[in-house]
C-alpha atoms as a PDB file:
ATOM      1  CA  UNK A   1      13.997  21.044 -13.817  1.00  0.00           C
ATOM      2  CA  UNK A   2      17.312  20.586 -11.585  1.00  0.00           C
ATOM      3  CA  UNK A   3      18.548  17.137 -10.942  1.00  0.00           C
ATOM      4  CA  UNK A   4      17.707  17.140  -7.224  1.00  0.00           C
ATOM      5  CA  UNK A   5      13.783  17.886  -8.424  1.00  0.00           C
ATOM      6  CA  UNK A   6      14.048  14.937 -10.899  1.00  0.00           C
ATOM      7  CA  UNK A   7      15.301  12.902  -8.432  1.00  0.00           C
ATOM      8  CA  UNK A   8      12.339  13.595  -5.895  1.00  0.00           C
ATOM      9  CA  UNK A   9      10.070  13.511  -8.653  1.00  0.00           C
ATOM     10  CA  UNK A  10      11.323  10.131  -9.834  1.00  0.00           C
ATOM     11  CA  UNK A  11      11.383   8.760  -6.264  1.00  0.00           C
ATOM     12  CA  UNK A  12       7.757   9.923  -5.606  1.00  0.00           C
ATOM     13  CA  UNK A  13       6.326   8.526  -8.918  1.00  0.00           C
ATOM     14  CA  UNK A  14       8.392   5.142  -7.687  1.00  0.00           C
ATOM     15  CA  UNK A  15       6.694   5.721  -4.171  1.00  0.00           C
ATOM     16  CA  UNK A  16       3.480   5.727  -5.598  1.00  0.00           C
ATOM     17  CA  UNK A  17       3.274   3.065  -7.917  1.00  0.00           C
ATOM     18  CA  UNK A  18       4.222   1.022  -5.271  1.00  0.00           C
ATOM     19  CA  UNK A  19       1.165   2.043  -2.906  1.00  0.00           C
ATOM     20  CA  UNK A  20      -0.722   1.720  -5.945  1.00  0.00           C
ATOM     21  CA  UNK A  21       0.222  -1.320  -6.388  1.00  0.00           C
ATOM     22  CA  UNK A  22      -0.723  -2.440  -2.773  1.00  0.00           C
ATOM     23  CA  UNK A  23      -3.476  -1.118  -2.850  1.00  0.00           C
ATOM     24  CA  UNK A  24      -4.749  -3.308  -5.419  1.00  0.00           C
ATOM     25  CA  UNK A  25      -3.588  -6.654  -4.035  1.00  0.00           C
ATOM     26  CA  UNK A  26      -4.937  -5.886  -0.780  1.00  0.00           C
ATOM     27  CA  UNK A  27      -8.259  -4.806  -2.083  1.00  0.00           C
ATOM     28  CA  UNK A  28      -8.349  -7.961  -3.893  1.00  0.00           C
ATOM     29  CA  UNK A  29      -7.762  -9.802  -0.620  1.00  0.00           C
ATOM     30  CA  UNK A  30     -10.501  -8.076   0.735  1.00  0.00           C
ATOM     31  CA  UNK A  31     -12.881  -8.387  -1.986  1.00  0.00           C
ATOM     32  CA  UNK A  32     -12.278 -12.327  -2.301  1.00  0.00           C
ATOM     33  CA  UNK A  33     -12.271 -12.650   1.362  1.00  0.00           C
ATOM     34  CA  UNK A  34     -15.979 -11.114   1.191  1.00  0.00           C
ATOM     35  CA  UNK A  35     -16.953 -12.746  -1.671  1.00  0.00           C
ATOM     36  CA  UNK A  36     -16.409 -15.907   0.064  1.00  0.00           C
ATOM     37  CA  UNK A  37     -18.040 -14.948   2.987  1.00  0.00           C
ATOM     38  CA  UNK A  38     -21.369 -14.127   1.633  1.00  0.00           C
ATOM     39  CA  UNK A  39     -21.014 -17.259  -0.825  1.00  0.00           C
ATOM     40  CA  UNK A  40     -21.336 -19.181   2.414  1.00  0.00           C
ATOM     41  CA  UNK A  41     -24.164 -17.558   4.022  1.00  0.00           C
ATOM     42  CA  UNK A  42     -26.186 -17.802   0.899  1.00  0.00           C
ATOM     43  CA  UNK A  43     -25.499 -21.328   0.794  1.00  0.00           C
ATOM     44  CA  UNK A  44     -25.991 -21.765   4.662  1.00  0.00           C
ATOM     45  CA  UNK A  45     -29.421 -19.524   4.503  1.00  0.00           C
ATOM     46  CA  UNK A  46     -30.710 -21.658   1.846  1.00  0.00           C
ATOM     47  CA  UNK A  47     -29.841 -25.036   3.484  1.00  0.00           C
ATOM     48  CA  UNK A  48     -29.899 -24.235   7.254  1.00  0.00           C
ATOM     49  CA  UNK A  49     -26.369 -25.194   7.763  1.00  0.00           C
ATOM     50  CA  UNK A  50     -23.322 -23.180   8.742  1.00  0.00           C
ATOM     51  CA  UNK A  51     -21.120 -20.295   7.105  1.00  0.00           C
ATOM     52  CA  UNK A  52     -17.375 -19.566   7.280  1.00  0.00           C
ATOM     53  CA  UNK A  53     -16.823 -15.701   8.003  1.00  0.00           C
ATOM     54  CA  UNK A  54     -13.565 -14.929   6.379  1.00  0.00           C
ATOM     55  CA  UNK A  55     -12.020 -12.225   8.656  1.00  0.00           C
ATOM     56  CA  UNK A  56      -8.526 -12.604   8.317  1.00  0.00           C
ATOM     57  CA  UNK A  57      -8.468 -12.104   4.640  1.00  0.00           C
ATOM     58  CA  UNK A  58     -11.483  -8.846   4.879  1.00  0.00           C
ATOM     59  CA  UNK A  59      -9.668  -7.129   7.977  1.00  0.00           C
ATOM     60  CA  UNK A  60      -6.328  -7.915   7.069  1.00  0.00           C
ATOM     61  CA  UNK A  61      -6.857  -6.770   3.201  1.00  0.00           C
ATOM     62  CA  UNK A  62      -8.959  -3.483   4.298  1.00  0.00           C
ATOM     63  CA  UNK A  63      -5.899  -2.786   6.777  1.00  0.00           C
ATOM     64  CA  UNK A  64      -3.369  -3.067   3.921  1.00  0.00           C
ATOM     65  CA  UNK A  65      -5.575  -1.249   1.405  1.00  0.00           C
ATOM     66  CA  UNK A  66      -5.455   1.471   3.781  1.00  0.00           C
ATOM     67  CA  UNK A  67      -2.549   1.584   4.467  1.00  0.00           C
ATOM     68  CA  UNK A  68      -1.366   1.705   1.011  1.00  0.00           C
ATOM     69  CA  UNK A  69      -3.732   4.630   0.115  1.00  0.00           C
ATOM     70  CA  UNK A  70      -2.044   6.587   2.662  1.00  0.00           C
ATOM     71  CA  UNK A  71       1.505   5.647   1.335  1.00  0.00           C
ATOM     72  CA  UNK A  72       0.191   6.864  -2.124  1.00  0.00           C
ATOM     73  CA  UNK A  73      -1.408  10.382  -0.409  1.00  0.00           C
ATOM     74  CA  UNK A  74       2.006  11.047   1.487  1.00  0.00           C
ATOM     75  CA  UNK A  75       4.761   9.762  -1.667  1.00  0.00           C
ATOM     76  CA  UNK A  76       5.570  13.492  -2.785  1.00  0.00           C
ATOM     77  CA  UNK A  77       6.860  14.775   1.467  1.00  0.00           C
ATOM     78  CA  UNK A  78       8.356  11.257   1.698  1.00  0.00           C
ATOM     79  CA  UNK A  79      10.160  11.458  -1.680  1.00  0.00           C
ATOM     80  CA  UNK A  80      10.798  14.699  -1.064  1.00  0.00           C
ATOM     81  CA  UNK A  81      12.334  14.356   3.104  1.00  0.00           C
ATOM     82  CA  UNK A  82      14.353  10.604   1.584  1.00  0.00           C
ATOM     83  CA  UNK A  83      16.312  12.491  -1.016  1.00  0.00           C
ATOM     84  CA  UNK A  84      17.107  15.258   0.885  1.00  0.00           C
ATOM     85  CA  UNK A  85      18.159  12.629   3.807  1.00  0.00           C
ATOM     86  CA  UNK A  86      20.573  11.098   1.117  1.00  0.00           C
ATOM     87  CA  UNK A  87      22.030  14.092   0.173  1.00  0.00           C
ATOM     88  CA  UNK A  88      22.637  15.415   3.724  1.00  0.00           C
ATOM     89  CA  UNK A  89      24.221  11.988   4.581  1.00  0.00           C
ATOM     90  CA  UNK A  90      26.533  11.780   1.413  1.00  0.00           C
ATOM     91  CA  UNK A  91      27.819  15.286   1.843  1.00  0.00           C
ATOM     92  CA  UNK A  92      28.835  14.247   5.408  1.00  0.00           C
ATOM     93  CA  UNK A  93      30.307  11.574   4.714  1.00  0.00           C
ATOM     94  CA  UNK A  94      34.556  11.190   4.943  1.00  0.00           C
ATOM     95  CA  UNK A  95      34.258   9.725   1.228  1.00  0.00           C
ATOM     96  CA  UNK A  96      32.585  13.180  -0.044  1.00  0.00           C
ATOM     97  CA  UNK A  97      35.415  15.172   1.589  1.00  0.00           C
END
């Protein structure tokens, strides 16, 4: 393996943890945030008083979970087009000649 495949390789598995990552945190947001929700319409079926809908934390976590699954689906061409990117710029550069 060359260094300039190691390097997209290493930048892609870096890419991709951190969608992964993400992806969990946001799903947890979205998870509590539903959780919650139906914890107050059970309680406000049972009693016949009001609920709270949490819809920042299910929209806003769904959005970010997503989002972050797309991230991980598209690390390898975005690893890939960064270090290329890099290398373009740093042979350009008046330092490289």
């Amino acid at each position: 393996m060359s260094e300039l495949e190691r390097m997209v390789q290493d930048m892609g598995d870096l890419m991709r943890r951190k969608a992964r990552n993400s992806a969990l945190i946001n799903g947890a947001i979205f998870a509590a945030g539903l959780v919650v929700t139906l914890g107050t319409l059970s309680a406000a079926t049972r009693s016949g008083g009001s609920y709270f809908v949490f819809w920042g934390a299910i929209a806003f976590g769904l959005y970010g979970a997503i989002r972050a699954l797309i991230r991980y689906s598209r690390a390898d061409s975005e690893a890939a087009a960064l270090v290329y990117a890099h290398i373009r710029r740093e042979s350009h550069s008046p330092k490289a000649q």
